[in-house]
C-alpha atoms as a PDB file:
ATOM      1  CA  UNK A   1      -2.552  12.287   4.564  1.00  0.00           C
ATOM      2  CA  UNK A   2      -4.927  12.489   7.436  1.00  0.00           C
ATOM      3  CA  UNK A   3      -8.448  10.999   8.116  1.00  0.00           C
ATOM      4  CA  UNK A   4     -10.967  12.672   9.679  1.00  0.00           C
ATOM      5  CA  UNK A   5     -13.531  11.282  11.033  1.00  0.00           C
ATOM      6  CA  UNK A   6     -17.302  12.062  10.647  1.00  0.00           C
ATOM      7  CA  UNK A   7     -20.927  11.371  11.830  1.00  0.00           C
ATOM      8  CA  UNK A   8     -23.915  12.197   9.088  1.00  0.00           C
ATOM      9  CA  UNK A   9     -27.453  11.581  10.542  1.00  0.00           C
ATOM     10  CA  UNK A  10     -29.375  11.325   7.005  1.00  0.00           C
ATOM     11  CA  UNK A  11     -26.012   8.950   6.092  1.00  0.00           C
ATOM     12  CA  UNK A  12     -26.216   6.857   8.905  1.00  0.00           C
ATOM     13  CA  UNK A  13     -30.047   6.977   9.272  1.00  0.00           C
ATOM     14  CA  UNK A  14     -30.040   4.991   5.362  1.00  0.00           C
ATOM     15  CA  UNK A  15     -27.520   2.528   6.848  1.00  0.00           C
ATOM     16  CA  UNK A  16     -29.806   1.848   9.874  1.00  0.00           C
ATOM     17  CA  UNK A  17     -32.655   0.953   7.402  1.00  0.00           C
ATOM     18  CA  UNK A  18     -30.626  -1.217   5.341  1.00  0.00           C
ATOM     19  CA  UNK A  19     -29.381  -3.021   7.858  1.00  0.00           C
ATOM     20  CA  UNK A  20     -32.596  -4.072   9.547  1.00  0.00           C
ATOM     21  CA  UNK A  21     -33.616  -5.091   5.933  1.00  0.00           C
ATOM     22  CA  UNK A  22     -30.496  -7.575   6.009  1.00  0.00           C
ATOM     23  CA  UNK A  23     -31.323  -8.628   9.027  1.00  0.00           C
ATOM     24  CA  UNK A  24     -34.467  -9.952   8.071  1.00  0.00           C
ATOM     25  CA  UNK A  25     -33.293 -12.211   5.238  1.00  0.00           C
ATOM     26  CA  UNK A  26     -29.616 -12.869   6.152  1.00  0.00           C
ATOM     27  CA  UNK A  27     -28.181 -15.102   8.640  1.00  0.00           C
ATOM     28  CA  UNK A  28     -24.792 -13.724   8.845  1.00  0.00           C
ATOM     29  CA  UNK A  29     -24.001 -12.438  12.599  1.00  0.00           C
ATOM     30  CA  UNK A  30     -22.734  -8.819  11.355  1.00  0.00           C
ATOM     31  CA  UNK A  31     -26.292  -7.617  10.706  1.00  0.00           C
ATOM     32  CA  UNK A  32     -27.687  -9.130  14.082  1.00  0.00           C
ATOM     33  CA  UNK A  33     -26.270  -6.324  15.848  1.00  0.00           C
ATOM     34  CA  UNK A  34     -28.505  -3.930  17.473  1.00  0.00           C
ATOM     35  CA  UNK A  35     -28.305  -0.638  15.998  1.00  0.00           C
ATOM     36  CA  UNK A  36     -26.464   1.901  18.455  1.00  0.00           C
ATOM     37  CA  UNK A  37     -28.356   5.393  19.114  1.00  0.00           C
ATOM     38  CA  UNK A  38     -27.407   8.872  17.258  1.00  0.00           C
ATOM     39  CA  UNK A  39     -25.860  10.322  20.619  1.00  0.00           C
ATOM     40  CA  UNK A  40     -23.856   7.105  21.427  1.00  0.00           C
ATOM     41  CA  UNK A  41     -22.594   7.218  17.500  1.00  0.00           C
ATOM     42  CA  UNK A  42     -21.968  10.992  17.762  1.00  0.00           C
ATOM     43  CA  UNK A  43     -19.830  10.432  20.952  1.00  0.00           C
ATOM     44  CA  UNK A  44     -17.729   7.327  19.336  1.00  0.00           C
ATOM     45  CA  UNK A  45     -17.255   9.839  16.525  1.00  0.00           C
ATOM     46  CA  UNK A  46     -15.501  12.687  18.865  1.00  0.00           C
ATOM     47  CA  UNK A  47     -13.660  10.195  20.541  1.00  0.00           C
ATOM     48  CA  UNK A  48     -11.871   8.782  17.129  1.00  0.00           C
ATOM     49  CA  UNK A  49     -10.681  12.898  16.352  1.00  0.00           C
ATOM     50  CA  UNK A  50      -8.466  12.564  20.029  1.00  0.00           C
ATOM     51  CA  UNK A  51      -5.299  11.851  20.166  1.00  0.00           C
ATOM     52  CA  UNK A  52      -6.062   8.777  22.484  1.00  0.00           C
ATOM     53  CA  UNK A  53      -8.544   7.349  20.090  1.00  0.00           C
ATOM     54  CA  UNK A  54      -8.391   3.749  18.307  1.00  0.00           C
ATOM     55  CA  UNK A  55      -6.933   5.477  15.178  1.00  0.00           C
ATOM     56  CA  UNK A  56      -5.957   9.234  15.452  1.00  0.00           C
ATOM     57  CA  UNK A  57      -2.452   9.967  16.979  1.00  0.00           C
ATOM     58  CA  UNK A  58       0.378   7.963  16.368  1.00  0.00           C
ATOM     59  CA  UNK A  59      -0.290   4.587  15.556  1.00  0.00           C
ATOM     60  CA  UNK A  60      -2.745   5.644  12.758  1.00  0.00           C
ATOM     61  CA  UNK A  61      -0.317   8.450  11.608  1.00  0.00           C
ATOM     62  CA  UNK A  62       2.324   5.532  11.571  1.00  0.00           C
ATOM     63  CA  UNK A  63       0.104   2.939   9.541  1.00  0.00           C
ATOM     64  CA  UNK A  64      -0.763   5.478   6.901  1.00  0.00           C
ATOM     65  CA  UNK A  65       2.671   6.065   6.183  1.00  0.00           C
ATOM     66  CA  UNK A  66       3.222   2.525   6.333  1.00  0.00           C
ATOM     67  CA  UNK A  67       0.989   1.516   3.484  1.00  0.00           C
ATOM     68  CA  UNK A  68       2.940   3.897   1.480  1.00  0.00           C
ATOM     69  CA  UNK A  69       6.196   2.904   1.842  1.00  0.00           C
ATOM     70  CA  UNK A  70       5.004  -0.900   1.312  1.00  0.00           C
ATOM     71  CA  UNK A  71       3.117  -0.431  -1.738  1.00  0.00           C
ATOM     72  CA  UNK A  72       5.463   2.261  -2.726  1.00  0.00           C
ATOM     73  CA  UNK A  73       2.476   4.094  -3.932  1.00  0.00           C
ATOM     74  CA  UNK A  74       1.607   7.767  -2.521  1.00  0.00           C
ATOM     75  CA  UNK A  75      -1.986   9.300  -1.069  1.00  0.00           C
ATOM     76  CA  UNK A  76      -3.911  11.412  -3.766  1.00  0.00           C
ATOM     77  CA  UNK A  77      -5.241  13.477  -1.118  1.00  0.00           C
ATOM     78  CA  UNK A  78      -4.208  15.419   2.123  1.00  0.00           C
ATOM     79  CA  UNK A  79      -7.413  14.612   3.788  1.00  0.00           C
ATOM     80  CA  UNK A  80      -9.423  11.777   4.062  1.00  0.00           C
ATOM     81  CA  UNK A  81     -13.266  11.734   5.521  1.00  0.00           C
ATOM     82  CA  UNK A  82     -14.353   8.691   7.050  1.00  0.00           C
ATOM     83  CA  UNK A  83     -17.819   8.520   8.117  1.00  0.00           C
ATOM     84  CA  UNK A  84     -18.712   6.257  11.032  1.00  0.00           C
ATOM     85  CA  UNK A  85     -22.287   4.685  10.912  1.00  0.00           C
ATOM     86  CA  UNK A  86     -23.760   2.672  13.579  1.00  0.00           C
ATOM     87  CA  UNK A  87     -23.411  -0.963  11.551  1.00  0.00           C
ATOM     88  CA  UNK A  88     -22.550  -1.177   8.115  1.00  0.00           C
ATOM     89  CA  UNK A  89     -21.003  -3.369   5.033  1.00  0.00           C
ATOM     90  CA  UNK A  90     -17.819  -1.488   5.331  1.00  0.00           C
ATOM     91  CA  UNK A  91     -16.954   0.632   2.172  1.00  0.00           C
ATOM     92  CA  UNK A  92     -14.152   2.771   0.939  1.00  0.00           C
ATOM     93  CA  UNK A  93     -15.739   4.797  -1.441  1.00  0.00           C
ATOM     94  CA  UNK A  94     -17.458   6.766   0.993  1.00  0.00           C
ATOM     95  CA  UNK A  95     -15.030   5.486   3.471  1.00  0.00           C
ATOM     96  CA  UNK A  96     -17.185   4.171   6.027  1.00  0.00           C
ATOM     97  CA  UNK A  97     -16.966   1.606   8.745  1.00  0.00           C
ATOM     98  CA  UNK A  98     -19.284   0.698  11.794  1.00  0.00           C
ATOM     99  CA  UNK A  99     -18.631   1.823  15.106  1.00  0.00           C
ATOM    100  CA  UNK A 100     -17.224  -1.075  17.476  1.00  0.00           C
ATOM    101  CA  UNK A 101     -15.101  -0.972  20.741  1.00  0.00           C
ATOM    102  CA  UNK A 102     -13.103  -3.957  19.662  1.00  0.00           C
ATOM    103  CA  UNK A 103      -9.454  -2.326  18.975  1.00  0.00           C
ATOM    104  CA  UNK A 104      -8.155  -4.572  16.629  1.00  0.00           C
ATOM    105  CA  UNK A 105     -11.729  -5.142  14.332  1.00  0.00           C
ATOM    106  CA  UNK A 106     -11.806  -1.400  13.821  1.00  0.00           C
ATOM    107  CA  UNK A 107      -8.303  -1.178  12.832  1.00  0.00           C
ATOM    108  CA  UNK A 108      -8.599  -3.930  10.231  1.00  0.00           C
ATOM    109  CA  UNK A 109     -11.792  -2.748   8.993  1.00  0.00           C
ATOM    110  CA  UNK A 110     -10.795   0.718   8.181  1.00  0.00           C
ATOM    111  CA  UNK A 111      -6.913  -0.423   7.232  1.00  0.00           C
ATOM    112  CA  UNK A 112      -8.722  -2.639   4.719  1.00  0.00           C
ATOM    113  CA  UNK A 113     -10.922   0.271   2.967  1.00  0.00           C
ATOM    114  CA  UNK A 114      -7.925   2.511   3.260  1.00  0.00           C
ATOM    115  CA  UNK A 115      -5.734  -0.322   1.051  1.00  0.00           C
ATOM    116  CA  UNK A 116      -8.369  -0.358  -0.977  1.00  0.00           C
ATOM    117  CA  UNK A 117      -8.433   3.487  -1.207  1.00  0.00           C
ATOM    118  CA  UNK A 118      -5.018   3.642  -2.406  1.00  0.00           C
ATOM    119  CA  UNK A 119      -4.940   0.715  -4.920  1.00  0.00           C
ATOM    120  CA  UNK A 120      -7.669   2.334  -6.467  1.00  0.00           C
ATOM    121  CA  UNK A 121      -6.450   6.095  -6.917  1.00  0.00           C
ATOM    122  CA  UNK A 122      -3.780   4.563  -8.453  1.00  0.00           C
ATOM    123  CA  UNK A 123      -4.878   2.234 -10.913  1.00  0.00           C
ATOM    124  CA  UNK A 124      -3.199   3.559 -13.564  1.00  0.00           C
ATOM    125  CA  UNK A 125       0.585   3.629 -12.273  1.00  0.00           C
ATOM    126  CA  UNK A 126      -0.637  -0.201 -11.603  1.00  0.00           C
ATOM    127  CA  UNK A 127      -2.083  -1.421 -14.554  1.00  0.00           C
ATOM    128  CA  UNK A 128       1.261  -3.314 -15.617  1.00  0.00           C
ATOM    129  CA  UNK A 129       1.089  -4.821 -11.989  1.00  0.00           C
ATOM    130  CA  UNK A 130      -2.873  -6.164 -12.312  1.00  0.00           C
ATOM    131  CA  UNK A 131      -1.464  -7.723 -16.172  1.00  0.00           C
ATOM    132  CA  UNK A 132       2.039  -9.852 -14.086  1.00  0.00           C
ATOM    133  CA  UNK A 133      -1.135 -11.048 -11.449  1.00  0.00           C
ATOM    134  CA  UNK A 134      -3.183 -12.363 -14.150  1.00  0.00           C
ATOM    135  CA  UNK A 135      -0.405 -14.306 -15.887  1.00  0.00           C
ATOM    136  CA  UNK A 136       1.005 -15.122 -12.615  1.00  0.00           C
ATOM    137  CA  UNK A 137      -2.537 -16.511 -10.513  1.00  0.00           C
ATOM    138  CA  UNK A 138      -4.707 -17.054 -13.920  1.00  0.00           C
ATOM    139  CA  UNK A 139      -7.049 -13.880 -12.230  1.00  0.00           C
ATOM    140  CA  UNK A 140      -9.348 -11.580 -14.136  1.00  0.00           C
ATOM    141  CA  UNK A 141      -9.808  -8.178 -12.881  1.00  0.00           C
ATOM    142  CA  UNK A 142     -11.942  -7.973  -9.881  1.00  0.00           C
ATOM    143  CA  UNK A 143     -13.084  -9.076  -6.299  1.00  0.00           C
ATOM    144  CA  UNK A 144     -10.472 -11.940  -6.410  1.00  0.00           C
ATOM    145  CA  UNK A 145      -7.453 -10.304  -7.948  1.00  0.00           C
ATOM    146  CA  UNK A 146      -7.876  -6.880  -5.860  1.00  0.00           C
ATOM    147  CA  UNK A 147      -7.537  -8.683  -2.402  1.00  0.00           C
ATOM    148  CA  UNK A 148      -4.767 -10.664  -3.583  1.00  0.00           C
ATOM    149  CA  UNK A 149      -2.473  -7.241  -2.985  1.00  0.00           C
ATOM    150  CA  UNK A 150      -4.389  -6.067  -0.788  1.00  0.00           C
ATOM    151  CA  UNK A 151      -4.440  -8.713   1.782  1.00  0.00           C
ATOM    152  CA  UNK A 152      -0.677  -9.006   1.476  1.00  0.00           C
ATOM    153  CA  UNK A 153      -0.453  -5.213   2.322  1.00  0.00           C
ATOM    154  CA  UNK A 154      -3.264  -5.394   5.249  1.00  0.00           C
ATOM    155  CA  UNK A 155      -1.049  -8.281   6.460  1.00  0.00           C
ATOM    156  CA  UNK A 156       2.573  -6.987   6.273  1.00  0.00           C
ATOM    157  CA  UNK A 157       0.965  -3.764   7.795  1.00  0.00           C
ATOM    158  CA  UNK A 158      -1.112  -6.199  11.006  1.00  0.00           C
ATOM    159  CA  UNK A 159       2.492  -8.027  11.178  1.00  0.00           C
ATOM    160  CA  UNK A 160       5.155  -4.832  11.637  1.00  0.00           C
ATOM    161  CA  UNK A 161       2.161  -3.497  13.925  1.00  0.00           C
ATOM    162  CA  UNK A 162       1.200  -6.061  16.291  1.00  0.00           C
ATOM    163  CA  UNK A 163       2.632  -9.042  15.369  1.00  0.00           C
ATOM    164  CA  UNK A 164       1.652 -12.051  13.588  1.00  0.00           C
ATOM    165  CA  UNK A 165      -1.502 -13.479  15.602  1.00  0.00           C
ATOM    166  CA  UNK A 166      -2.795 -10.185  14.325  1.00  0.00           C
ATOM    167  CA  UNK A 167      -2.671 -11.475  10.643  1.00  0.00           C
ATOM    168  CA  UNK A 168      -3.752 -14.969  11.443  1.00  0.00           C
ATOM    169  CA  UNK A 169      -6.963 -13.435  13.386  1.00  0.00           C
ATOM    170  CA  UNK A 170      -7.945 -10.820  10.090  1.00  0.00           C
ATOM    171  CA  UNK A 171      -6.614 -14.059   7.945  1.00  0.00           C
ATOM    172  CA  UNK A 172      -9.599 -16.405   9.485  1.00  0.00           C
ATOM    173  CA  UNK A 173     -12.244 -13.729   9.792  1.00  0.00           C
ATOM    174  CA  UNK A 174     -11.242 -12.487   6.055  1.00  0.00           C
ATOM    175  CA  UNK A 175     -11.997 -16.348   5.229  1.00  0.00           C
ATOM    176  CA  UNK A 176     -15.385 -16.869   6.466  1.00  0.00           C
ATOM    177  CA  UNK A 177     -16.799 -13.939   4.979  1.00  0.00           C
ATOM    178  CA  UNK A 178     -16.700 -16.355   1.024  1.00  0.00           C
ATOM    179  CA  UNK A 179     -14.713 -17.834  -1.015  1.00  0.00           C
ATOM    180  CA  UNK A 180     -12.940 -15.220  -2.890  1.00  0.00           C
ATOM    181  CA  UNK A 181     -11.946 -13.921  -0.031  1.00  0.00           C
ATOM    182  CA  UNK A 182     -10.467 -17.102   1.285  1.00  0.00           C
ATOM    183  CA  UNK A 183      -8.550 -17.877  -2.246  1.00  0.00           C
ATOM    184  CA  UNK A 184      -7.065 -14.449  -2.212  1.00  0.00           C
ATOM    185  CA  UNK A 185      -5.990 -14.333   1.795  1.00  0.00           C
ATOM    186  CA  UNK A 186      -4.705 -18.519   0.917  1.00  0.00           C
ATOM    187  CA  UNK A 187      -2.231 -16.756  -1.447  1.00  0.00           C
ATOM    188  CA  UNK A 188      -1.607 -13.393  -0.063  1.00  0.00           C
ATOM    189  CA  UNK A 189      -0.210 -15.344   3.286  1.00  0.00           C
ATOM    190  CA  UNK A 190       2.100 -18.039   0.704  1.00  0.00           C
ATOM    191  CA  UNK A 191       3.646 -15.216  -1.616  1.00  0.00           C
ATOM    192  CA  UNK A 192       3.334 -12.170   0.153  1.00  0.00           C
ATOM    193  CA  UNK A 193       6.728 -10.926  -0.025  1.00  0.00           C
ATOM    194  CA  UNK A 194       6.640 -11.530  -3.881  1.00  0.00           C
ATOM    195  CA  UNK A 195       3.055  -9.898  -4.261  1.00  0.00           C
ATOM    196  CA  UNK A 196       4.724  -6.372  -2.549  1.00  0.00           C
ATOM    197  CA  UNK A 197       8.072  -6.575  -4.801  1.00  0.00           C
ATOM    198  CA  UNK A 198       6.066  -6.755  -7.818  1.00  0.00           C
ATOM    199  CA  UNK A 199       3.592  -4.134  -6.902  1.00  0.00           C
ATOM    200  CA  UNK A 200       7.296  -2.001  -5.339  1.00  0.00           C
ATOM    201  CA  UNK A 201       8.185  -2.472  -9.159  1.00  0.00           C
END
């Protein structure tokens, strides 16, 4: 699987007018952020399809293969769009995430909707695995229960990558976005090797 990476004016031009509605009523810091220009977006976006990007190459060939042989589970398609917007809630179906220089918040961001991305496309293979969670964790289907798996793949993929203050850093931003968040990432970090052998299984 491959991503490719994309810039969409009339995409990002709806994202720009959402997020100065958020930032009008919310106080959290994400939607403070000025809103970068079209060309400065547009350049970002050629930058991410070179080989010395912060994804493309070999350390995002190596993480995509990664995820599968963690979760055991296999990419649904050969190529992967991801559209970068100038700020954004980040989302997986568009893939999307916002543009940022910071290295390591861009990797988590889009390793996150990727995880989510493959969980997803194969719901059905997993639907024995979502039944063993809700006995195991007293979860219903949902925000909670997906991030339970998926923070314990995001972190065993942040861990064999660059090493454990890379998990505890996406473990204590993952935490202040709310609670569900925090309850899944609290358990994700205690049974992670026993979360991936039962979604392996």
């Amino acid at each position: 699987m491959k991503l490719i990476f994309e810039y969409s004016y009339i995409y990002d031009t709806h994202w720009k007018e959402f997020m100065c509605t958020l930032r009008k009523t919310s106080n959290y810091r994400l939607y403070k952020f000025s809103y970068p220009k079209e060309q400065v977006i547009s350049k970002y976006v050629k930058r991410l399809n070179n080989d010395d990007s912060l994804w493309s190459g070999k350390e995002g060939e190596r993480c995509l293969k990664m995820i599968e042989s963690i979760t055991g589970l296999r990419w649904k398609e050969k190529t992967i769009k991801c559209y970068i917007v100038g700020n954004c809630i980040p989302i997986s179906v568009p893939l999307t995430v916002f543009m940022t220089y910071d290295h390591s918040k861009f990797f988590d961001n889009i390793l996150h909707e990727l995880i989510h991305i493959i969980l997803s496309s194969n719901y059905l293979k997993l639907k024995r695995f979502w039944s063993e969670l809700e006995k195991i964790y007293g979860v219903r289907e949902g925000e909670f229960s997906v991030h339970i798996p998926l923070y314990a793949i995001q972190f065993k993929v942040l861990k064999e990558t660059f090493g454990e203050g890379a998990v505890l850093a996406e473990a204590k931003r993952g935490s202040s976005i709310n609670k569900n968040y925090k309850k899944a990432i609290d358990i994700a970090l205690r049974d992670e090797d026993k979360i991936l052998e039962m979604l392996r299984d």
